[in-house]
PDB file of N, CA and C in Angstrom:
ATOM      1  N   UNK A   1      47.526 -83.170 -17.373  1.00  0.00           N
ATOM      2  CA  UNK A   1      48.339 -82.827 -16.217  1.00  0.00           C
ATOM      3  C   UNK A   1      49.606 -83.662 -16.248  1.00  0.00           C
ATOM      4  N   UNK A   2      50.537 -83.339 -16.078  1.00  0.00           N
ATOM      5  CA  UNK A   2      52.170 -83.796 -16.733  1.00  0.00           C
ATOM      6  C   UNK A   2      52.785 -83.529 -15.005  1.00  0.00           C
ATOM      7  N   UNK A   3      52.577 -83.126 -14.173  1.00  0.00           N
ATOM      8  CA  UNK A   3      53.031 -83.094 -12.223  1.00  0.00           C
ATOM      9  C   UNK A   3      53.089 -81.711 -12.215  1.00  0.00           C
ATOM     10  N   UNK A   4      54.303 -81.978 -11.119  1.00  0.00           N
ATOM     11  CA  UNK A   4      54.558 -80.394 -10.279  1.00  0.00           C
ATOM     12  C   UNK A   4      55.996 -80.543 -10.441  1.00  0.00           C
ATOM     13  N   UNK A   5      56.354 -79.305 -11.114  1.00  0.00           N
ATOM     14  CA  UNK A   5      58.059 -79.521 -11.472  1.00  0.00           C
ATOM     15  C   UNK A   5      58.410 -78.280 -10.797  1.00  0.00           C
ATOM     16  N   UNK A   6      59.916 -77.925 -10.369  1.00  0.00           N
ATOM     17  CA  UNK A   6      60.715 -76.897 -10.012  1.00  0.00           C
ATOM     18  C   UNK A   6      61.586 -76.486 -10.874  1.00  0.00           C
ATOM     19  N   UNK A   7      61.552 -75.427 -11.899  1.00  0.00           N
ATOM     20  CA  UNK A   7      62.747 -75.394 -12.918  1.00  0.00           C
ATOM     21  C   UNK A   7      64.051 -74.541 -11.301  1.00  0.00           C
ATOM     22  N   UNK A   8      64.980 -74.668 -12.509  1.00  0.00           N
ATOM     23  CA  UNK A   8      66.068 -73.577 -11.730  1.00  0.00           C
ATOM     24  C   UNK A   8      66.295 -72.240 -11.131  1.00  0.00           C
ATOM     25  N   UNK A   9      65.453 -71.904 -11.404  1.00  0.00           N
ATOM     26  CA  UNK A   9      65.137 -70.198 -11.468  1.00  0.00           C
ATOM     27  C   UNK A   9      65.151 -69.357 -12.641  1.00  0.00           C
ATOM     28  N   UNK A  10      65.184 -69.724 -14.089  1.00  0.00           N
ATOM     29  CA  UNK A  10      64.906 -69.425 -15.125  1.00  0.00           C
ATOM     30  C   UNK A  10      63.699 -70.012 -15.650  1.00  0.00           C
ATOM     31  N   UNK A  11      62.608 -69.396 -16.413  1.00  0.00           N
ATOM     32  CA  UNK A  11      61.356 -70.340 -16.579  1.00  0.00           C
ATOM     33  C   UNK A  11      61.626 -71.399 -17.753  1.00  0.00           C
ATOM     34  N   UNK A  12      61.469 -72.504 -17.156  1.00  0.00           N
ATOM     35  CA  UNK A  12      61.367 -73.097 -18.206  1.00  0.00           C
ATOM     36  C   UNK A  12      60.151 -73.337 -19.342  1.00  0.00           C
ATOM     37  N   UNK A  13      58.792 -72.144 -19.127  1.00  0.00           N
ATOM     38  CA  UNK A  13      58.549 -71.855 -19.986  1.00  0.00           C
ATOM     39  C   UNK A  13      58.315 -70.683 -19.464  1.00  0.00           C
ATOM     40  N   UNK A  14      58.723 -70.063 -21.002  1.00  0.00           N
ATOM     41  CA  UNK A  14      59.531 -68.236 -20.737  1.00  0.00           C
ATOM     42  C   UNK A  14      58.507 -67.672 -21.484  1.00  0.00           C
ATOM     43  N   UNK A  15      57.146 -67.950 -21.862  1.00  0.00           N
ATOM     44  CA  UNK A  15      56.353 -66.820 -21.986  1.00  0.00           C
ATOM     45  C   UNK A  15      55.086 -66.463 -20.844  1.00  0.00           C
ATOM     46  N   UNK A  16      55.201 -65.172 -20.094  1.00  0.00           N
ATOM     47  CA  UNK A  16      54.060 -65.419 -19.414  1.00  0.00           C
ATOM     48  C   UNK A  16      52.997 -64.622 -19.780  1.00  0.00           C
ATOM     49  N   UNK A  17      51.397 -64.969 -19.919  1.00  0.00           N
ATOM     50  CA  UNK A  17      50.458 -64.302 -20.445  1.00  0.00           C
ATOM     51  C   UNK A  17      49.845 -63.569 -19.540  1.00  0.00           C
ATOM     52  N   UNK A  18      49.521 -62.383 -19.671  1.00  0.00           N
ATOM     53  CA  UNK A  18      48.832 -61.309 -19.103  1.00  0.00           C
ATOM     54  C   UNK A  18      47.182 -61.814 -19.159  1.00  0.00           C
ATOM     55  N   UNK A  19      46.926 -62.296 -18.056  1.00  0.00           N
ATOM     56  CA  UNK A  19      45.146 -62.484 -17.902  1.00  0.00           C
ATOM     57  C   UNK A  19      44.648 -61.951 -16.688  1.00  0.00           C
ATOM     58  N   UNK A  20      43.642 -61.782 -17.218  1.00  0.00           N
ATOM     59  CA  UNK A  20      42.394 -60.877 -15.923  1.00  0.00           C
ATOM     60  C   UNK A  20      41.830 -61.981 -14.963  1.00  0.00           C
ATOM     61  N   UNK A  21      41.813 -63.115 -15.337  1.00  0.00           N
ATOM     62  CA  UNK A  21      41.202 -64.475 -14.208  1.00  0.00           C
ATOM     63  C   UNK A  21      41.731 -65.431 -15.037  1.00  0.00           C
ATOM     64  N   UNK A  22      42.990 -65.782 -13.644  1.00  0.00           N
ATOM     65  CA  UNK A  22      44.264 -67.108 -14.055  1.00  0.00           C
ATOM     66  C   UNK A  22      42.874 -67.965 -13.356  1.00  0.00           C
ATOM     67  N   UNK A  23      42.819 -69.041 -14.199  1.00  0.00           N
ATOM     68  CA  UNK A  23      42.005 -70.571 -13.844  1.00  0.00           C
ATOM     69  C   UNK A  23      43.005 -71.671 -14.658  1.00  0.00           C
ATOM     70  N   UNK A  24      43.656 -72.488 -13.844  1.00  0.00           N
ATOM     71  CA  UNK A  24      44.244 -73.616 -15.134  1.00  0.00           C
ATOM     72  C   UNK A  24      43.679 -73.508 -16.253  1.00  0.00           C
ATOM     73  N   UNK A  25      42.083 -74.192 -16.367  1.00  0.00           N
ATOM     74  CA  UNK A  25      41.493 -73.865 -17.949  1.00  0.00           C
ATOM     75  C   UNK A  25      41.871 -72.764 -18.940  1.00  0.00           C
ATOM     76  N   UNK A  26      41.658 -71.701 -18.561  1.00  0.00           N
ATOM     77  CA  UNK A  26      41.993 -70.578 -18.983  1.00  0.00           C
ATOM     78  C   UNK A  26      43.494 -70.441 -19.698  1.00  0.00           C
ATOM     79  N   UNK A  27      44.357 -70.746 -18.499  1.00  0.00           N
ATOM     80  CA  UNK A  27      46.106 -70.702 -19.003  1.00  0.00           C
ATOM     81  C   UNK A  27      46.115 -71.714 -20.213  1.00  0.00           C
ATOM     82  N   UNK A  28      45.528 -72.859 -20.010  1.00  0.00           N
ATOM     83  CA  UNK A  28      45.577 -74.163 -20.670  1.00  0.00           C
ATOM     84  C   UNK A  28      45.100 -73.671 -22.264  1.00  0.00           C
ATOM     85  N   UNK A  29      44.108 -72.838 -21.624  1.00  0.00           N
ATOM     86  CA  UNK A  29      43.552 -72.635 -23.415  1.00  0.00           C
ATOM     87  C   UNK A  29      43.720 -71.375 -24.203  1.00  0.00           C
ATOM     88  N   UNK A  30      44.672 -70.937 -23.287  1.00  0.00           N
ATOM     89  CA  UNK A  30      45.397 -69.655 -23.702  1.00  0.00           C
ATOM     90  C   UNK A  30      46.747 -69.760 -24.743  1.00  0.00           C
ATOM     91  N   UNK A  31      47.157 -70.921 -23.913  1.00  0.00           N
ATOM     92  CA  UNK A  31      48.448 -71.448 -24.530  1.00  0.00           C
ATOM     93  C   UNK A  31      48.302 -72.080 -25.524  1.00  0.00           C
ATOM     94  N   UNK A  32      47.635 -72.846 -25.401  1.00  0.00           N
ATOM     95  CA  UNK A  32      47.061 -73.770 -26.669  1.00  0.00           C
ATOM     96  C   UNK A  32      46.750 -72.727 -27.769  1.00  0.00           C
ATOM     97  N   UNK A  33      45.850 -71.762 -27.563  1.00  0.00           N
ATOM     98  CA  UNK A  33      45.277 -70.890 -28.925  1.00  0.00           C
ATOM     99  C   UNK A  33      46.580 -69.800 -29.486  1.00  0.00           C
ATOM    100  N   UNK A  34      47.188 -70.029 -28.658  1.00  0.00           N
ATOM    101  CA  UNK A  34      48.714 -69.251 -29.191  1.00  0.00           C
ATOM    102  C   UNK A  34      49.738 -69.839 -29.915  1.00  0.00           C
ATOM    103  N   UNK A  35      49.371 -71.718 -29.551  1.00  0.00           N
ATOM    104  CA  UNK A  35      49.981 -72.492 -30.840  1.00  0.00           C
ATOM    105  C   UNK A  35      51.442 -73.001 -29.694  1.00  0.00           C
ATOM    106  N   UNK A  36      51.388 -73.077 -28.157  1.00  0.00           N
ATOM    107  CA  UNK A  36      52.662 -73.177 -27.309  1.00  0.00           C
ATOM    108  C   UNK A  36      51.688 -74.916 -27.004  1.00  0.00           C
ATOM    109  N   UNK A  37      52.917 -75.775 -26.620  1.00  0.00           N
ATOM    110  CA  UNK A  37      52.522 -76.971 -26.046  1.00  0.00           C
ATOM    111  C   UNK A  37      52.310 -77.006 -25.017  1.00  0.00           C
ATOM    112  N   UNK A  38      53.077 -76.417 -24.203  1.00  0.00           N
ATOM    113  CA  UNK A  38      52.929 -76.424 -22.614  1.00  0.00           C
ATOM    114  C   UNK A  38      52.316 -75.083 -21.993  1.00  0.00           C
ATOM    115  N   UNK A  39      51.324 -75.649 -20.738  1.00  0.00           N
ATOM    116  CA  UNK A  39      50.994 -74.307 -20.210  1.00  0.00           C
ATOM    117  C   UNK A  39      51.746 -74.797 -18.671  1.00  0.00           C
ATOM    118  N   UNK A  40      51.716 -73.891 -17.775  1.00  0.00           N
ATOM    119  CA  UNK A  40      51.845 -74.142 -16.428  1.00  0.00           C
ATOM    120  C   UNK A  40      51.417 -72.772 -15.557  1.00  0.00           C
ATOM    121  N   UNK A  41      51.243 -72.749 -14.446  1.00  0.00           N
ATOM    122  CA  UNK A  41      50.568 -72.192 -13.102  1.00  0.00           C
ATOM    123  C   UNK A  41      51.822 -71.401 -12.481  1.00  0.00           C
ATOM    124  N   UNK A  42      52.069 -70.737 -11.959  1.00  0.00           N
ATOM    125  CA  UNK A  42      52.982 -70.266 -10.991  1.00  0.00           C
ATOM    126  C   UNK A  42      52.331 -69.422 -10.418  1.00  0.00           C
ATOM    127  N   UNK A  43      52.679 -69.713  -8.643  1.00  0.00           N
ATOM    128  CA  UNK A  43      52.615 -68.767  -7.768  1.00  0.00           C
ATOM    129  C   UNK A  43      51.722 -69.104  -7.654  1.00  0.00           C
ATOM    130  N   UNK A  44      50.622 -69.707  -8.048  1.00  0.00           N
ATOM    131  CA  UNK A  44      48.515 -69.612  -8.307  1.00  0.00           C
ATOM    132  C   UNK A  44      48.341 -68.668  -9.149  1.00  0.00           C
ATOM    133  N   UNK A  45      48.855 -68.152  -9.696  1.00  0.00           N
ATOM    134  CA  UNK A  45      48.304 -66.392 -10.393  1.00  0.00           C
ATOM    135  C   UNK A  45      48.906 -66.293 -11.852  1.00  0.00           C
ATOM    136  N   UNK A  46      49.868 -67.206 -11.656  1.00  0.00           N
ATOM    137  CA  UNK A  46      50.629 -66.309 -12.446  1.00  0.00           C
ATOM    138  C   UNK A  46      50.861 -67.835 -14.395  1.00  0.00           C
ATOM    139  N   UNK A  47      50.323 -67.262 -15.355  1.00  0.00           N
ATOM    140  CA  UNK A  47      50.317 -67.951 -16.416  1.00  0.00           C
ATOM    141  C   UNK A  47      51.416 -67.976 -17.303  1.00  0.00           C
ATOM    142  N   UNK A  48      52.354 -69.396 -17.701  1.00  0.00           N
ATOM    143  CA  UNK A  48      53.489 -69.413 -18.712  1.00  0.00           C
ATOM    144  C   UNK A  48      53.159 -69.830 -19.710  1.00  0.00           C
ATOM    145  N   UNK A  49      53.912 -69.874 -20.954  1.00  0.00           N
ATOM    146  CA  UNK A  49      53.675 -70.973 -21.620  1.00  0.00           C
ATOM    147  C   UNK A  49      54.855 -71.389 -22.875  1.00  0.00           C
ATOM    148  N   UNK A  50      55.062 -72.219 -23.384  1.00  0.00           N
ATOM    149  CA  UNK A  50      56.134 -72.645 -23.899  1.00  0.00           C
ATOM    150  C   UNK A  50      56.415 -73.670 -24.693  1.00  0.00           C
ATOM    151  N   UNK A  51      57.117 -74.292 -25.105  1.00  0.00           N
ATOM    152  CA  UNK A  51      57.122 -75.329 -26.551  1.00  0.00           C
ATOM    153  C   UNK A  51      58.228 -76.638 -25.899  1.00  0.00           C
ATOM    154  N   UNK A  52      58.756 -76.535 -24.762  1.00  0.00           N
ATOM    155  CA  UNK A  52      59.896 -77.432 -24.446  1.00  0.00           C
ATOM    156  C   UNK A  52      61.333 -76.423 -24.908  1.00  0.00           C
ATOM    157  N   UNK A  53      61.472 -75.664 -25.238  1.00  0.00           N
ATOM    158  CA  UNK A  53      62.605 -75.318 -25.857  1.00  0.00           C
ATOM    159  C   UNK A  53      63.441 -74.652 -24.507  1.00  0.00           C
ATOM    160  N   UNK A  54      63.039 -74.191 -23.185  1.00  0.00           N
ATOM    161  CA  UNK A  54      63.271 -73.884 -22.101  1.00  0.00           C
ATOM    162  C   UNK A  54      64.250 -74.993 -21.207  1.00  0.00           C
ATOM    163  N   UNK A  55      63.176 -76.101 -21.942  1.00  0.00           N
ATOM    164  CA  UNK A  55      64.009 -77.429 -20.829  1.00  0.00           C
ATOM    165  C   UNK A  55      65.358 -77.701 -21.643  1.00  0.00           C
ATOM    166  N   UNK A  56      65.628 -77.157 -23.023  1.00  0.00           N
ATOM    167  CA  UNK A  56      66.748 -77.689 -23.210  1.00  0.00           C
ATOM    168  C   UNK A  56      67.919 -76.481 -23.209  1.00  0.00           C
ATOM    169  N   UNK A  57      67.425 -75.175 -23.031  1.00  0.00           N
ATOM    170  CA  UNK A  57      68.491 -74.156 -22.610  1.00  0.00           C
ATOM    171  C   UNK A  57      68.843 -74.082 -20.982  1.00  0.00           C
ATOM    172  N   UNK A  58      67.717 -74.624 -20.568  1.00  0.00           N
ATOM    173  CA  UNK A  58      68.278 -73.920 -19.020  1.00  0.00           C
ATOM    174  C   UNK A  58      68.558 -75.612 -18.525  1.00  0.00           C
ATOM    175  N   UNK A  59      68.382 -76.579 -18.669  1.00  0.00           N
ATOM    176  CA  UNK A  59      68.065 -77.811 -17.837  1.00  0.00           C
ATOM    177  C   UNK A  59      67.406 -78.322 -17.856  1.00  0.00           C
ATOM    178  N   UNK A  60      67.477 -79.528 -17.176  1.00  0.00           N
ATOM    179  CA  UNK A  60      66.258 -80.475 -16.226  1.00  0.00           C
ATOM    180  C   UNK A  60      65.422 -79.958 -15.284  1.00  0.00           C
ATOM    181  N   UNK A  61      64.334 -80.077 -15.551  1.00  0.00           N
ATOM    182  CA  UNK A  61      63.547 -79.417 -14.454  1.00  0.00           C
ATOM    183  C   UNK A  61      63.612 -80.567 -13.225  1.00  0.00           C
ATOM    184  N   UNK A  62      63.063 -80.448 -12.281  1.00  0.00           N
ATOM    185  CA  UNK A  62      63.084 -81.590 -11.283  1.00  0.00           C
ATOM    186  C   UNK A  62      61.340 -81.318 -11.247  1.00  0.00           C
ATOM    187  N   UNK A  63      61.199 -82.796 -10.931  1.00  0.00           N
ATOM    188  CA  UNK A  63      59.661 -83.281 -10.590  1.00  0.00           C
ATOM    189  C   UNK A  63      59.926 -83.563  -8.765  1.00  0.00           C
ATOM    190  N   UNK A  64      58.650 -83.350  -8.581  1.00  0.00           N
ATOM    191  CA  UNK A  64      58.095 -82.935  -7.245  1.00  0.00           C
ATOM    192  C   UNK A  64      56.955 -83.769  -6.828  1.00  0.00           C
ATOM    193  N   UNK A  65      56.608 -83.633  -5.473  1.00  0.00           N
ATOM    194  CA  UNK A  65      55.557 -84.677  -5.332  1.00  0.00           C
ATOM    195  C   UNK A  65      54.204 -83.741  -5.505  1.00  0.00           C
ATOM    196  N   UNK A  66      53.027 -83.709  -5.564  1.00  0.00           N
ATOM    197  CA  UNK A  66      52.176 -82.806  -6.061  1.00  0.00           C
ATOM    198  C   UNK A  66      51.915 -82.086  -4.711  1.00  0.00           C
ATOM    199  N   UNK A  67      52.090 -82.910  -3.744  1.00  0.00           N
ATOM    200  CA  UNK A  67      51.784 -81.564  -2.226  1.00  0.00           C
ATOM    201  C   UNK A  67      52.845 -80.448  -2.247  1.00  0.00           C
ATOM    202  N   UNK A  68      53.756 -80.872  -3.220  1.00  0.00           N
ATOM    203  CA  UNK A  68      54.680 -79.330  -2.638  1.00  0.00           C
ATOM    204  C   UNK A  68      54.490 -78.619  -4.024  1.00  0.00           C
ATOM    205  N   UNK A  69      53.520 -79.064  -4.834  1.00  0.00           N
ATOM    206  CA  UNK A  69      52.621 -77.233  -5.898  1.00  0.00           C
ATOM    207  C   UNK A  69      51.622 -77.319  -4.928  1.00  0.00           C
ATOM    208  N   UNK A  70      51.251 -76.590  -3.638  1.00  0.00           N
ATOM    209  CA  UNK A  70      49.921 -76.607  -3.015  1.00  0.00           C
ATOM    210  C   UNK A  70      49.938 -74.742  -3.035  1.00  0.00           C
ATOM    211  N   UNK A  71      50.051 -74.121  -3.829  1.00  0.00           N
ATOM    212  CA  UNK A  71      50.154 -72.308  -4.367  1.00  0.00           C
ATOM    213  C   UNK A  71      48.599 -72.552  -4.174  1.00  0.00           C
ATOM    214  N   UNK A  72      48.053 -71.883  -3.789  1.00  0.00           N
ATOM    215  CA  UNK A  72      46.523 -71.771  -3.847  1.00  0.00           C
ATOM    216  C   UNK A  72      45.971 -70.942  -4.779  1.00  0.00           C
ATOM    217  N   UNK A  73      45.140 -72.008  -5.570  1.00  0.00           N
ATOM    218  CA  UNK A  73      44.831 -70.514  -6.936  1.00  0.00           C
ATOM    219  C   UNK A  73      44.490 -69.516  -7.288  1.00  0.00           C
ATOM    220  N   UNK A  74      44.924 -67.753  -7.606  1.00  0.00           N
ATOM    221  CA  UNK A  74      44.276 -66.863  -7.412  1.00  0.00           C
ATOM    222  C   UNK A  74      42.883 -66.738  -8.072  1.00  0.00           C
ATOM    223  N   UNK A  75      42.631 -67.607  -9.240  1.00  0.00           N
ATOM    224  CA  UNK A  75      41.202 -67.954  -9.321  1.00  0.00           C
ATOM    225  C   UNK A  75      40.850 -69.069  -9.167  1.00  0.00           C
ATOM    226  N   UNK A  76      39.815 -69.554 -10.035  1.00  0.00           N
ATOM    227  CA  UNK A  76      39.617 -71.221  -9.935  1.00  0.00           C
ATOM    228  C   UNK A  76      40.495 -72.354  -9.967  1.00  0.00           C
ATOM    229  N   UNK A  77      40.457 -72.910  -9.659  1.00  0.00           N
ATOM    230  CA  UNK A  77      41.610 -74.495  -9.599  1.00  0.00           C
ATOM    231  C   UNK A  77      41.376 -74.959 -11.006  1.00  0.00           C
ATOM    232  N   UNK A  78      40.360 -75.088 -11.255  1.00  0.00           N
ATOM    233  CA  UNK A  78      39.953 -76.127 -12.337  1.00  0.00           C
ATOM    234  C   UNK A  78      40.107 -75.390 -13.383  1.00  0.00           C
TER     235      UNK A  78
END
């Protein structure tokens, strides 16, 4: 777990995966078996994933305190 960041409104990671039950685990090991470094959550539902190459076309993402990612997960948390 790396926090809760806000990119700009472009993703800073720009692939999102099509799954039937978003669970962090799941995104986490989705991304991973696709060979991307980073996974992340959006919305609760919604799965990215990406290599860093996002943070250096669009920006700095800004870090956040973890109460303001409180998206409630459309599946499991864990």
């Amino acid at each position: 777990y790396k926090g809760c960041y806000k990119d700009n409104g472009n993703n800073a990671l720009p692939e999102m995966m099509g799954m039937n039950h978003v669970t962090v685990k799941n995104c986490v090991g989705m991304c991973k078996d696709k060979g991307y470094d980073y996974a992340g959550l959006q919305i609760g539902s919604q799965c990215f994933c990406g290599n860093g190459n996002g943070y250096r076309r669009y920006g700095k993402v800004s870090r956040r305190d973890n109460d303001q990612c409180n998206e409630e997960c459309g599946g499991e948390c864990g």
